[in-house]
PDB file of N, CA and C in Angstrom:
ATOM      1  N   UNK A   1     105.629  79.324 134.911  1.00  0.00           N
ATOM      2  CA  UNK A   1     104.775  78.180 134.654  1.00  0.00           C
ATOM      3  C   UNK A   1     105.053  77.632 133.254  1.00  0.00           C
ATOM      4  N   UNK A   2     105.282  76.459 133.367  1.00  0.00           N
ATOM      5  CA  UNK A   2     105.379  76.015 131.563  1.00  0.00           C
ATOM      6  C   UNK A   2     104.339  76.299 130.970  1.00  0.00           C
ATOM      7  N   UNK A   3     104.339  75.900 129.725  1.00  0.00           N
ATOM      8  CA  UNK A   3     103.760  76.414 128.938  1.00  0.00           C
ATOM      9  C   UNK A   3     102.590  74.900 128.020  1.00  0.00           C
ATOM     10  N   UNK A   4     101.714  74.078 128.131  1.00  0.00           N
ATOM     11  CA  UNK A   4     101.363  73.555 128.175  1.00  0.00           C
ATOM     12  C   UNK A   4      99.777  73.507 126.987  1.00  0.00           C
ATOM     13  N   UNK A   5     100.222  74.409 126.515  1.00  0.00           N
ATOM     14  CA  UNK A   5      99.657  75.117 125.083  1.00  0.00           C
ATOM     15  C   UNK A   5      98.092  74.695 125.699  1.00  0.00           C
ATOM     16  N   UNK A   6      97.748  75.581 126.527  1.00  0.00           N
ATOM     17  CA  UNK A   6      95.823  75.601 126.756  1.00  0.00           C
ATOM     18  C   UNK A   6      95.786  74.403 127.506  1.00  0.00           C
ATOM     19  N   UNK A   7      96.391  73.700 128.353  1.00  0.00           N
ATOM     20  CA  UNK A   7      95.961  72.331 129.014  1.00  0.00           C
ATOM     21  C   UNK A   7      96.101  72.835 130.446  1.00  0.00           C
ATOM     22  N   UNK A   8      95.046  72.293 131.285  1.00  0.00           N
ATOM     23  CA  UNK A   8      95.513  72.724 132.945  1.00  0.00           C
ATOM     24  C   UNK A   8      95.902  71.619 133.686  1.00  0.00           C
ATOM     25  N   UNK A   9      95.900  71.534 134.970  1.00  0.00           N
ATOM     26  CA  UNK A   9      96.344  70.264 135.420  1.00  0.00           C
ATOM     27  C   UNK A   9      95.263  70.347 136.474  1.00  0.00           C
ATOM     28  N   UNK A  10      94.730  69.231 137.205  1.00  0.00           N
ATOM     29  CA  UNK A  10      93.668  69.698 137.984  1.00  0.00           C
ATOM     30  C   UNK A  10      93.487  68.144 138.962  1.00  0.00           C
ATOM     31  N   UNK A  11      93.571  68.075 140.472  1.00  0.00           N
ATOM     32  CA  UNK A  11      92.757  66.921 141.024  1.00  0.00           C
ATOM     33  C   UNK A  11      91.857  67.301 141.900  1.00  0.00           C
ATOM     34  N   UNK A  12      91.073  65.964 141.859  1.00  0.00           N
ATOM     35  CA  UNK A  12      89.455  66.124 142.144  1.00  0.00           C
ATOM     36  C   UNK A  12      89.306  64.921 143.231  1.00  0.00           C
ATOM     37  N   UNK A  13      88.157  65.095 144.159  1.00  0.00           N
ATOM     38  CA  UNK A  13      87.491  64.318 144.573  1.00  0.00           C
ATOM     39  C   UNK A  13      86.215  64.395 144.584  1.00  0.00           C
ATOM     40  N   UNK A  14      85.436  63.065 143.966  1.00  0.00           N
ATOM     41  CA  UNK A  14      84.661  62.360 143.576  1.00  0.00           C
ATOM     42  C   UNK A  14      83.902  61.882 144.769  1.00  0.00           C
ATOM     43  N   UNK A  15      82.350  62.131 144.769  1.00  0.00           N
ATOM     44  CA  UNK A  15      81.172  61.758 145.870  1.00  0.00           C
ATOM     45  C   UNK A  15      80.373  60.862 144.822  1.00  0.00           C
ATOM     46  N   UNK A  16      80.287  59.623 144.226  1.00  0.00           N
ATOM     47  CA  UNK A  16      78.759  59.600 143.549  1.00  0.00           C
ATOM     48  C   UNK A  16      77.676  59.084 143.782  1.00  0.00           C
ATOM     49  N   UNK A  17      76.777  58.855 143.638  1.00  0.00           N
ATOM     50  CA  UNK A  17      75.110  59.272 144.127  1.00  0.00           C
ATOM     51  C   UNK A  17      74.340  58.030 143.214  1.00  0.00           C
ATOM     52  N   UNK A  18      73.461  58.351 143.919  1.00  0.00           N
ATOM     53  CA  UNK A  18      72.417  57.128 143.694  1.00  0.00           C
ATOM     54  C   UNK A  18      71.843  57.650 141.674  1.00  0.00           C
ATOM     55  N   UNK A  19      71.990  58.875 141.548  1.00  0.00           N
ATOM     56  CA  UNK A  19      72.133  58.760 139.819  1.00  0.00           C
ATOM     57  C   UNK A  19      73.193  58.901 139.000  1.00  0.00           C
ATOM     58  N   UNK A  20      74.486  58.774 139.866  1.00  0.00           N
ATOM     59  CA  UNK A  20      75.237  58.672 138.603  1.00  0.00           C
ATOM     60  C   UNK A  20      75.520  57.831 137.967  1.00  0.00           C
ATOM     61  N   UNK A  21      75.858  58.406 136.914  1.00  0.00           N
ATOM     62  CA  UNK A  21      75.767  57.334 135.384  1.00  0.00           C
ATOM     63  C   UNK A  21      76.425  55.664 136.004  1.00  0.00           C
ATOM     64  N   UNK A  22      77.389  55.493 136.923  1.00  0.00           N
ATOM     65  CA  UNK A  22      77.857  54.622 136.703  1.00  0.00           C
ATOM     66  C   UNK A  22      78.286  54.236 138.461  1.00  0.00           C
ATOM     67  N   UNK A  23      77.350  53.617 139.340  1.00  0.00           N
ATOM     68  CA  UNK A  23      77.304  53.187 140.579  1.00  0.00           C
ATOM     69  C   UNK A  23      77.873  52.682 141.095  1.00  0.00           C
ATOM     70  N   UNK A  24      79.324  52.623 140.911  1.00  0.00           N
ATOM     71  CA  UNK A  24      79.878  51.771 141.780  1.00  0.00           C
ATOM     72  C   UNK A  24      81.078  52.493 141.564  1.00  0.00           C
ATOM     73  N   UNK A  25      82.243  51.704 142.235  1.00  0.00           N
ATOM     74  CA  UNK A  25      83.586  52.658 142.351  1.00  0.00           C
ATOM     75  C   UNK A  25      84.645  51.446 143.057  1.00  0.00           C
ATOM     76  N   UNK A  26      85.960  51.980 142.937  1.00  0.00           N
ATOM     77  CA  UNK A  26      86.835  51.148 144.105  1.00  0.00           C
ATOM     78  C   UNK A  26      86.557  50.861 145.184  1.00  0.00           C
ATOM     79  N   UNK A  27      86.006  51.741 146.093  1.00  0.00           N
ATOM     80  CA  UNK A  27      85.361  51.793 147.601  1.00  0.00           C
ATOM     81  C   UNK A  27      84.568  50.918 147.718  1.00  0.00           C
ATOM     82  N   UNK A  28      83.659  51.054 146.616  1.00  0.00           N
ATOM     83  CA  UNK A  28      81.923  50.337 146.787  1.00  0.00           C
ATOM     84  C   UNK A  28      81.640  49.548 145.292  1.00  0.00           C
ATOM     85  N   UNK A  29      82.661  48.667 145.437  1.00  0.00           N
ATOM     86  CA  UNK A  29      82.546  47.886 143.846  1.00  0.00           C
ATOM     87  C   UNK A  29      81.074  47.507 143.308  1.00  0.00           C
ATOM     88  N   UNK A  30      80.087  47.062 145.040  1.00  0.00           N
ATOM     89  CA  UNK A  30      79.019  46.361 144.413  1.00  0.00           C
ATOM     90  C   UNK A  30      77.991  47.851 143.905  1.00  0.00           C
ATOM     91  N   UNK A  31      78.357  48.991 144.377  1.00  0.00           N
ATOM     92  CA  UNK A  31      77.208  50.003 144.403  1.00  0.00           C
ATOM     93  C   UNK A  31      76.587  50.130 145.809  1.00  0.00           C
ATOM     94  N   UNK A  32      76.495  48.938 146.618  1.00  0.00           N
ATOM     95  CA  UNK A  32      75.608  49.201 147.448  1.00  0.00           C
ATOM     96  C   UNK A  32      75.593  50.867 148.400  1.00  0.00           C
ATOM     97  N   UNK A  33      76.691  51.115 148.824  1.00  0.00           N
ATOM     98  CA  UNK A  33      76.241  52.300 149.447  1.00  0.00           C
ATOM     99  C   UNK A  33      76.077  53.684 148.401  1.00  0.00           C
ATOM    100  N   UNK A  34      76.622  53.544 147.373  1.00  0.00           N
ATOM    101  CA  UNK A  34      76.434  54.426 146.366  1.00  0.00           C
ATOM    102  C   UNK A  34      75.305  54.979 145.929  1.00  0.00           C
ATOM    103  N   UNK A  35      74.223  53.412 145.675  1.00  0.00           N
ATOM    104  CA  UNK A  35      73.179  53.046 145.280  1.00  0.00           C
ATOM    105  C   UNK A  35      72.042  53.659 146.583  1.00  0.00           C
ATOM    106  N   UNK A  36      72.156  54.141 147.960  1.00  0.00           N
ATOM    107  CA  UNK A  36      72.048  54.337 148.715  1.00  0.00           C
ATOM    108  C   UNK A  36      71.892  55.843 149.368  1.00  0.00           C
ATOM    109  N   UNK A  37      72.786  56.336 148.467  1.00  0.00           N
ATOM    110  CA  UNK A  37      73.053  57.992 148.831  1.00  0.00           C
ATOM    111  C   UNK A  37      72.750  58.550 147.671  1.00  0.00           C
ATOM    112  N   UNK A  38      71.385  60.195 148.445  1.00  0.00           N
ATOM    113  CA  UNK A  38      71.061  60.776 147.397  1.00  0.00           C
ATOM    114  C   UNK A  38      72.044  62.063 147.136  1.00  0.00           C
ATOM    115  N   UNK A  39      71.853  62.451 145.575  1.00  0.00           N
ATOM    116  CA  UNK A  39      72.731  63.495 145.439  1.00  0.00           C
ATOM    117  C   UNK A  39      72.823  64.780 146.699  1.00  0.00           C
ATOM    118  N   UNK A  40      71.694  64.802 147.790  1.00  0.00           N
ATOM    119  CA  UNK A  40      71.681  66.142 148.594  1.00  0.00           C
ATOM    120  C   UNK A  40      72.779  65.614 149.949  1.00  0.00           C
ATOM    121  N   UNK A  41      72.638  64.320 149.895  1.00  0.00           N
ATOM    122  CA  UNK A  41      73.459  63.527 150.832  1.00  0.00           C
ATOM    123  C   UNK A  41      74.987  63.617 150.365  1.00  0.00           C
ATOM    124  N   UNK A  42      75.285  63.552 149.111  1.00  0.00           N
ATOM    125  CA  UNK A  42      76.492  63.324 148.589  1.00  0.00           C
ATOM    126  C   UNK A  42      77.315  64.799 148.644  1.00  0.00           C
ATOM    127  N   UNK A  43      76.200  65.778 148.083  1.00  0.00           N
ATOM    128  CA  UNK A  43      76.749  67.344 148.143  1.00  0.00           C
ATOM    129  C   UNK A  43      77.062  67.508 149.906  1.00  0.00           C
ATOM    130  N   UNK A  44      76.281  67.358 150.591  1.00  0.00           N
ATOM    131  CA  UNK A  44      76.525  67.583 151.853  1.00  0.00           C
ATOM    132  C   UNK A  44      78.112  66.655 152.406  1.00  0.00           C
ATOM    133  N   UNK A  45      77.751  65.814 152.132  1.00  0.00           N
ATOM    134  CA  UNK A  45      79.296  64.853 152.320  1.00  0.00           C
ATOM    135  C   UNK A  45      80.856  65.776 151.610  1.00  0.00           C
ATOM    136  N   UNK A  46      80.589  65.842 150.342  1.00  0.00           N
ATOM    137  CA  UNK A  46      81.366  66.751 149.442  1.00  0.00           C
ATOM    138  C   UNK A  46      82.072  68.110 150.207  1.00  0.00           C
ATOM    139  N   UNK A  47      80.939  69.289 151.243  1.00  0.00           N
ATOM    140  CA  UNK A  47      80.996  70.094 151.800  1.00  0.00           C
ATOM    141  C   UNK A  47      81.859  69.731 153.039  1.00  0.00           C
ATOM    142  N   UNK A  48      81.485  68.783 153.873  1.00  0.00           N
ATOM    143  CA  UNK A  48      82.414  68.843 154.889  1.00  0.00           C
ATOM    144  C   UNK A  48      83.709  68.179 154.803  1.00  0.00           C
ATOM    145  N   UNK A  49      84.086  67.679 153.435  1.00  0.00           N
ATOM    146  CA  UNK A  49      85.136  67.184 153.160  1.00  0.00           C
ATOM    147  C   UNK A  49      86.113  68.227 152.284  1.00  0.00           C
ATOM    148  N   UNK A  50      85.178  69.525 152.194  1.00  0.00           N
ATOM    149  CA  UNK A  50      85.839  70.574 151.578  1.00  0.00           C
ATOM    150  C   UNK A  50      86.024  71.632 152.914  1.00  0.00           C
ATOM    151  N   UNK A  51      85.509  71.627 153.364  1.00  0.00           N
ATOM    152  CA  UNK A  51      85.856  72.283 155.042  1.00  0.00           C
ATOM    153  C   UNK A  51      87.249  71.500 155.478  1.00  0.00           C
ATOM    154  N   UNK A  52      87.505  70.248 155.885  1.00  0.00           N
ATOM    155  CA  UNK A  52      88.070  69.818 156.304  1.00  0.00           C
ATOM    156  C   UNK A  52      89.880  70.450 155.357  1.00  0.00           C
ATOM    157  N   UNK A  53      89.767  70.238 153.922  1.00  0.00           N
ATOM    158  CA  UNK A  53      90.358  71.056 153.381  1.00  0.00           C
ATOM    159  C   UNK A  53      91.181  71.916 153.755  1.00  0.00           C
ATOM    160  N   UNK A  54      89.538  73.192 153.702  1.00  0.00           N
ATOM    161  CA  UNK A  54      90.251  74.569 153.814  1.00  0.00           C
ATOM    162  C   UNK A  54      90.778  75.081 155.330  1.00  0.00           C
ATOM    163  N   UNK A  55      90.170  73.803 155.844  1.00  0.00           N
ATOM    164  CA  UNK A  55      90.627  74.055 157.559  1.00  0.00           C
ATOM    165  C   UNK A  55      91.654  73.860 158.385  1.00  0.00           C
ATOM    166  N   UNK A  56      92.979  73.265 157.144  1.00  0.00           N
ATOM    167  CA  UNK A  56      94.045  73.187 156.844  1.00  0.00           C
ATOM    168  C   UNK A  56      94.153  71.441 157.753  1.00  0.00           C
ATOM    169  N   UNK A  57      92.628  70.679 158.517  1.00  0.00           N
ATOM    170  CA  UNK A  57      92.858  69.221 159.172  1.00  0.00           C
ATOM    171  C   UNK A  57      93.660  68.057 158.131  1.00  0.00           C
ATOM    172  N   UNK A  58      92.831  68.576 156.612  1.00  0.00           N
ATOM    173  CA  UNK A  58      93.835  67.481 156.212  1.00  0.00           C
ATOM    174  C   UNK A  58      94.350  68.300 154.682  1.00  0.00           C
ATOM    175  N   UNK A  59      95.532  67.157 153.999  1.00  0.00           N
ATOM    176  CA  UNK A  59      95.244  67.960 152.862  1.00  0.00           C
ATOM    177  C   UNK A  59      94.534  67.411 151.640  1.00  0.00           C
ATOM    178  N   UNK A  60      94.254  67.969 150.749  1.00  0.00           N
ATOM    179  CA  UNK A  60      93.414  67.233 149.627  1.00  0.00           C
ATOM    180  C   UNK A  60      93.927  65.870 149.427  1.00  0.00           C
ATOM    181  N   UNK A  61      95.341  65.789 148.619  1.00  0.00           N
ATOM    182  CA  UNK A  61      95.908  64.705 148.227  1.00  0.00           C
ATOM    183  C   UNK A  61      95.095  63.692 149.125  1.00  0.00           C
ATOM    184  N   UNK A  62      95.593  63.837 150.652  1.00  0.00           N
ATOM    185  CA  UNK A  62      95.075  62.621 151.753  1.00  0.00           C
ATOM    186  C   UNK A  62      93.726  62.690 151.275  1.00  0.00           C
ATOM    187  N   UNK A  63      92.972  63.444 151.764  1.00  0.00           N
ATOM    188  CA  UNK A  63      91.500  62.533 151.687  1.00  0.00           C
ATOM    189  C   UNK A  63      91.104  62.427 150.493  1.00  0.00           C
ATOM    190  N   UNK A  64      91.698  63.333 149.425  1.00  0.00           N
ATOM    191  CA  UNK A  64      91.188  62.348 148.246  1.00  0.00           C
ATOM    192  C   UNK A  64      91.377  60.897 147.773  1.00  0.00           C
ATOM    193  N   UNK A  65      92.938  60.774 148.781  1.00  0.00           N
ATOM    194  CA  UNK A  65      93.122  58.795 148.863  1.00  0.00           C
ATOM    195  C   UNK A  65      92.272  58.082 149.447  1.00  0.00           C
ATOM    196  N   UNK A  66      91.104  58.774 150.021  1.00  0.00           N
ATOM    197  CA  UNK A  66      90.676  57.560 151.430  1.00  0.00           C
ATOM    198  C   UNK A  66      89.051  57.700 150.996  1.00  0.00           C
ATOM    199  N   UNK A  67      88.741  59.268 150.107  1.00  0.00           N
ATOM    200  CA  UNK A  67      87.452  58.998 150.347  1.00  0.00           C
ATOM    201  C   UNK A  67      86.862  59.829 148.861  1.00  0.00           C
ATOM    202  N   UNK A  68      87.352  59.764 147.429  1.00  0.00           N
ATOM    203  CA  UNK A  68      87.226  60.061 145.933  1.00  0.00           C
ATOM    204  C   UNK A  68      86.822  58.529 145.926  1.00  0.00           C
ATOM    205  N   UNK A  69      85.328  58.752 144.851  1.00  0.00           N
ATOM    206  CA  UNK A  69      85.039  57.144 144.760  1.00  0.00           C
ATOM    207  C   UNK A  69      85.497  57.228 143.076  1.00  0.00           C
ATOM    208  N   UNK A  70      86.789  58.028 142.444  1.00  0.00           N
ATOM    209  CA  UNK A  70      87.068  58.327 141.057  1.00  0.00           C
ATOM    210  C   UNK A  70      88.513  56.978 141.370  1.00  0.00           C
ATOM    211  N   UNK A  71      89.009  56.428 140.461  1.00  0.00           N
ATOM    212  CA  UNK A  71      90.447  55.872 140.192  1.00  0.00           C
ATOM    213  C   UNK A  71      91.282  56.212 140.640  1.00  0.00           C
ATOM    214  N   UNK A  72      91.294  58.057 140.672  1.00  0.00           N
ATOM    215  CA  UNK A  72      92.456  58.412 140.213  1.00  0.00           C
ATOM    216  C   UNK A  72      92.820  58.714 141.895  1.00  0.00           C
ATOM    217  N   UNK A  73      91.766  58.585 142.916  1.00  0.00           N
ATOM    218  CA  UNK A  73      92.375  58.657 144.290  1.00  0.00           C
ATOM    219  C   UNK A  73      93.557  58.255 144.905  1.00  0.00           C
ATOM    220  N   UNK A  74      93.831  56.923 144.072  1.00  0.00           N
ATOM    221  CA  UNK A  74      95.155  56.176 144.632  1.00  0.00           C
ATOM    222  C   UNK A  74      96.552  57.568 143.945  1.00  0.00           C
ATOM    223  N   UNK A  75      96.572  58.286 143.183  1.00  0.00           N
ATOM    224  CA  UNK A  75      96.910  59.349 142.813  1.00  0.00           C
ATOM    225  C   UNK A  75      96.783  60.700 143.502  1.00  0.00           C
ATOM    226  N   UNK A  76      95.997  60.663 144.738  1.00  0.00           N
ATOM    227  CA  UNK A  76      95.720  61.926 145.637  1.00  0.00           C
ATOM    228  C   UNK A  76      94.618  62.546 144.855  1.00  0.00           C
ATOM    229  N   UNK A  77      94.001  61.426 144.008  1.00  0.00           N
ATOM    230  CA  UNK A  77      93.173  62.463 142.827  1.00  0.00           C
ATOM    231  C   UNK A  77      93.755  63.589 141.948  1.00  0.00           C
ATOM    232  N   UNK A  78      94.810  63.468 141.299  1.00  0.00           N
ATOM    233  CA  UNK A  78      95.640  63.925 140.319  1.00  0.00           C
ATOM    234  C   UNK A  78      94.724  63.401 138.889  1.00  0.00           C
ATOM    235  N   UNK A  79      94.591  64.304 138.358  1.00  0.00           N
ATOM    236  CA  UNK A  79      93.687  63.804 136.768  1.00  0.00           C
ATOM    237  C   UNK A  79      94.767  63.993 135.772  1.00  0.00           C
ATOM    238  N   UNK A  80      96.284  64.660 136.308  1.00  0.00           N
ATOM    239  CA  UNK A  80      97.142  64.993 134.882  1.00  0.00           C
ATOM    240  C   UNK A  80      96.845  66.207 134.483  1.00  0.00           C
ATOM    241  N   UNK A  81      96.946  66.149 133.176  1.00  0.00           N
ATOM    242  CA  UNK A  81      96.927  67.427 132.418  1.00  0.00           C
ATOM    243  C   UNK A  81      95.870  66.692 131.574  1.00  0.00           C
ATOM    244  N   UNK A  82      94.593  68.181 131.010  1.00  0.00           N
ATOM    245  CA  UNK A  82      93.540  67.750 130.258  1.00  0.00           C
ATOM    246  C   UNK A  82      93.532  69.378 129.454  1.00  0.00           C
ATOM    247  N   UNK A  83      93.299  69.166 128.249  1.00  0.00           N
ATOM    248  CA  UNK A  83      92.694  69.786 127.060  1.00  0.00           C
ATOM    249  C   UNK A  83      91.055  70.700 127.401  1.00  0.00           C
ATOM    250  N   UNK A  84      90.556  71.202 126.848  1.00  0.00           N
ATOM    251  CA  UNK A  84      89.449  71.164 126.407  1.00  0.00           C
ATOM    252  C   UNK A  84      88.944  70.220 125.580  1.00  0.00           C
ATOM    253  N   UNK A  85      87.970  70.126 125.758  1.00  0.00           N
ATOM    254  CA  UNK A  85      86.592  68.847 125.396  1.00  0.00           C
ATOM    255  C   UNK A  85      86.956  67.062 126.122  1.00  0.00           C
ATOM    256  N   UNK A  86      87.654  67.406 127.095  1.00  0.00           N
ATOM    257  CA  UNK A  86      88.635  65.982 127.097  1.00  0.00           C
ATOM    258  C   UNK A  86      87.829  65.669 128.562  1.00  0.00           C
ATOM    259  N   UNK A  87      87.075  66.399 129.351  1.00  0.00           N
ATOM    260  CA  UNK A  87      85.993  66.141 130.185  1.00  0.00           C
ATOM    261  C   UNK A  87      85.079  67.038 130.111  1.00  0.00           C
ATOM    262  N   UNK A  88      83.636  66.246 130.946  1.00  0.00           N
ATOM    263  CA  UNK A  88      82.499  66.860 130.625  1.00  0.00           C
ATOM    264  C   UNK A  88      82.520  67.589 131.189  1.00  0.00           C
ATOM    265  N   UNK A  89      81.657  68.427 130.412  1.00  0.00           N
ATOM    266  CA  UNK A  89      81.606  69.963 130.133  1.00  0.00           C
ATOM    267  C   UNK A  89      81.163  70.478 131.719  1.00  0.00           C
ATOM    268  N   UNK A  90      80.677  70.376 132.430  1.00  0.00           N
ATOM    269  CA  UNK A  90      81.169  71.045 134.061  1.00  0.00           C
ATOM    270  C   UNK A  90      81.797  70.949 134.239  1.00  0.00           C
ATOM    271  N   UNK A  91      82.763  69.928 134.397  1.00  0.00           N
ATOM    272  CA  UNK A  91      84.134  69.707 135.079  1.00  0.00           C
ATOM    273  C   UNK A  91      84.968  70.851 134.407  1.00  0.00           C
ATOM    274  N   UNK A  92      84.996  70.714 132.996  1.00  0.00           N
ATOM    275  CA  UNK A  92      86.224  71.683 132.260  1.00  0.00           C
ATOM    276  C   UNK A  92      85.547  72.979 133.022  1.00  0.00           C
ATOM    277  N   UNK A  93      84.807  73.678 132.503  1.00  0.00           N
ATOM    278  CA  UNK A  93      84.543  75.024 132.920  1.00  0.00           C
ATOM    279  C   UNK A  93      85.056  75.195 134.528  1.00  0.00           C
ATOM    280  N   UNK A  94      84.704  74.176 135.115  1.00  0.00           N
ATOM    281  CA  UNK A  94      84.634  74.564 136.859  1.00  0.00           C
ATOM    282  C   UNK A  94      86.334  74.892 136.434  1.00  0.00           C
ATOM    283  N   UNK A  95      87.002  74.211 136.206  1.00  0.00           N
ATOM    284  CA  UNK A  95      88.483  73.505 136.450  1.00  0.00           C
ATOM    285  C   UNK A  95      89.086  75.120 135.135  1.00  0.00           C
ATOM    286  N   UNK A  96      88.664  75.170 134.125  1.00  0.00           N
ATOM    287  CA  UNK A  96      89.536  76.485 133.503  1.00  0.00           C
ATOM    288  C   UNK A  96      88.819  78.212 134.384  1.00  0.00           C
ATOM    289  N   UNK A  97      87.776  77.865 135.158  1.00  0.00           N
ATOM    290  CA  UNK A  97      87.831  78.979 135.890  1.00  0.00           C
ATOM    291  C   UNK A  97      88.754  79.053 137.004  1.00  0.00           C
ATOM    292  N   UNK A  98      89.081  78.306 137.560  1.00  0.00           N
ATOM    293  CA  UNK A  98      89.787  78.470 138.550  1.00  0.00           C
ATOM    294  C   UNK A  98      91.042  78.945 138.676  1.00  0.00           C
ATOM    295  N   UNK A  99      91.786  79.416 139.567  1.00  0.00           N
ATOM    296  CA  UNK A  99      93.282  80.095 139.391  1.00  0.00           C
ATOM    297  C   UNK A  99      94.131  78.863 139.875  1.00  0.00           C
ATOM    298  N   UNK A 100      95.245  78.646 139.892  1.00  0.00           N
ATOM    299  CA  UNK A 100      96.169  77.806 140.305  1.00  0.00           C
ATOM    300  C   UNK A 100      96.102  77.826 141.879  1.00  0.00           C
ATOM    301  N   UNK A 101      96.029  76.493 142.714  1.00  0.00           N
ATOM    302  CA  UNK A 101      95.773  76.142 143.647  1.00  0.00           C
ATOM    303  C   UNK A 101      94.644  76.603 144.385  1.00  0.00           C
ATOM    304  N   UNK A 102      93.337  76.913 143.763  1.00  0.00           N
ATOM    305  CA  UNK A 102      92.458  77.714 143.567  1.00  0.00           C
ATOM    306  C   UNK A 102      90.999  76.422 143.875  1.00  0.00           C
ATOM    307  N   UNK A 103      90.657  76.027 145.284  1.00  0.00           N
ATOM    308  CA  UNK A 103      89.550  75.140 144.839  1.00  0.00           C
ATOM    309  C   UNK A 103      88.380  75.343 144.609  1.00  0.00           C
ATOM    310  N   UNK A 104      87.447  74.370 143.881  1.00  0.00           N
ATOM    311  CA  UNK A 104      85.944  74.974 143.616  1.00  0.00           C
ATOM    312  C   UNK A 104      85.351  74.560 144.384  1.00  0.00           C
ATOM    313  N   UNK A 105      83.949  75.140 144.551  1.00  0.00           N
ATOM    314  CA  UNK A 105      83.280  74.450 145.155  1.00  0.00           C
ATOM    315  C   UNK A 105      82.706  73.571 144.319  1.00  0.00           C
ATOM    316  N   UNK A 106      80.915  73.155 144.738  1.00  0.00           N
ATOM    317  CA  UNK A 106      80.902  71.510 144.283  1.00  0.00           C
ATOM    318  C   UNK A 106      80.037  71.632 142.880  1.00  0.00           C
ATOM    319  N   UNK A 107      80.812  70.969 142.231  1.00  0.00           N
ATOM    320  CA  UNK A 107      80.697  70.861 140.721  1.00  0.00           C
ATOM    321  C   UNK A 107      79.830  69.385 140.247  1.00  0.00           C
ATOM    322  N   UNK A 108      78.630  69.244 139.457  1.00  0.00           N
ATOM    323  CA  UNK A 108      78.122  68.558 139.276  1.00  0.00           C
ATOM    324  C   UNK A 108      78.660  68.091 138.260  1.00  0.00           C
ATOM    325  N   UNK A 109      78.386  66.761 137.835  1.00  0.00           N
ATOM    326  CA  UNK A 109      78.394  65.696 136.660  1.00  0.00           C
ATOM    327  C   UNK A 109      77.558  65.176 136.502  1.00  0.00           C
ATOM    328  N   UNK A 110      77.769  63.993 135.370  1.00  0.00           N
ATOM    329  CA  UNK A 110      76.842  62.798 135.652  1.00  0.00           C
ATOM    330  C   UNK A 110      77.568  61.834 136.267  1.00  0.00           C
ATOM    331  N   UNK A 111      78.809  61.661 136.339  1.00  0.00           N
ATOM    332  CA  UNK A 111      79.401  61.100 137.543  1.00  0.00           C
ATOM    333  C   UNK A 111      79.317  61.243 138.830  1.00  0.00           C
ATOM    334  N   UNK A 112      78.767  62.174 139.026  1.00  0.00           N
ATOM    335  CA  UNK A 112      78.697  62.361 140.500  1.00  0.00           C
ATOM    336  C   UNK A 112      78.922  64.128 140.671  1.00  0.00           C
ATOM    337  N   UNK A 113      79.598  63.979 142.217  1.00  0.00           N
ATOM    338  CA  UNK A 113      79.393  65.516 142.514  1.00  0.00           C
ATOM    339  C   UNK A 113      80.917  65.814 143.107  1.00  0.00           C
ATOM    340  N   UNK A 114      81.644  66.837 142.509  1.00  0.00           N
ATOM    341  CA  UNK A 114      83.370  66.643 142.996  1.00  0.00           C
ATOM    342  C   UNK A 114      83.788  67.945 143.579  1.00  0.00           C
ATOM    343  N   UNK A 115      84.880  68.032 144.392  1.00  0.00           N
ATOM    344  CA  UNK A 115      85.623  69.226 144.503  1.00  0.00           C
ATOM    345  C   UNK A 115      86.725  69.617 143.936  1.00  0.00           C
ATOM    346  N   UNK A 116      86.793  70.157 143.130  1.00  0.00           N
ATOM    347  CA  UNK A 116      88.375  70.392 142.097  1.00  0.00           C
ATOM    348  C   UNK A 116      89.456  71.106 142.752  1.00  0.00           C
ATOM    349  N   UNK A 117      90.632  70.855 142.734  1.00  0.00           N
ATOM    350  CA  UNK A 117      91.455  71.984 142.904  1.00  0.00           C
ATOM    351  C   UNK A 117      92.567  72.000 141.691  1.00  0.00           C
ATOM    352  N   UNK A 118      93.090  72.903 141.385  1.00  0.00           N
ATOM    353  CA  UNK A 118      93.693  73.213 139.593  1.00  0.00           C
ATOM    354  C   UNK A 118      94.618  73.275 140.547  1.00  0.00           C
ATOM    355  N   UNK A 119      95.966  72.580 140.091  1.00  0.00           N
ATOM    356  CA  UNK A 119      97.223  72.714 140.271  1.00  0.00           C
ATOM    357  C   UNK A 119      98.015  72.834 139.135  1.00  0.00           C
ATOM    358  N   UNK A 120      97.919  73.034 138.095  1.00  0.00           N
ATOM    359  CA  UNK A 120      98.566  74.157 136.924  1.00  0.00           C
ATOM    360  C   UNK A 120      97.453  74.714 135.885  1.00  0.00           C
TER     361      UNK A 120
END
């Protein structure tokens, strides 16, 4: 594995909810269905899209293109390589616990509610 002095590499897909900080997304520019779904709705959504996952139906990359309401979906939800302090503080912890190709389960924000998987 290179050597990447303390940085991991990690993509995510993104559910967000009627409180996160910031309501709207590519999918749902106006908010409306965002604005719509509560966080127990969003975790539950999150879950069977992490089943689908591990159930080998699809793979992350894909549905993180079709259904991460984050940017970086058009990316398979690829975030790059990140530091410490360089996201909020759930995300890092979920994402430096994890082992390489290692996914979490569902990790809160104030963005919303995501499933990580660390790919370095």
């Amino acid at each position: 594995m290179a050597d990447h002095s303390g940085k991991v590499r990690a993509s995510h897909l993104l559910v967000k909810h009627q409180d996160s900080r910031r309501p709207a997304s590519w999918k749902d520019p106006n908010g409306d269905v965002i604005r719509a779904t509560t966080k127990a709705a969003a975790i539950q959504k999150l879950l069977g899209f992490r089943e689908q996952i591990t159930s080998g139906k699809v793979s992350f990359a894909e549905l993180a293109k079709t259904e991460s309401d984050c940017s970086s979906a058009r990316k398979g939800g690829d975030l790059g390589l990140f530091g410490r302090g360089q996201m909020q503080k759930p995300f890092e912890e979920a994402t430096y616990a994890l082992g390489i190709n290692e996914l979490s389960g569902v990790v809160d924000t104030d963005s919303g509610v995501h499933i990580i998987l660390r790919t370095e």
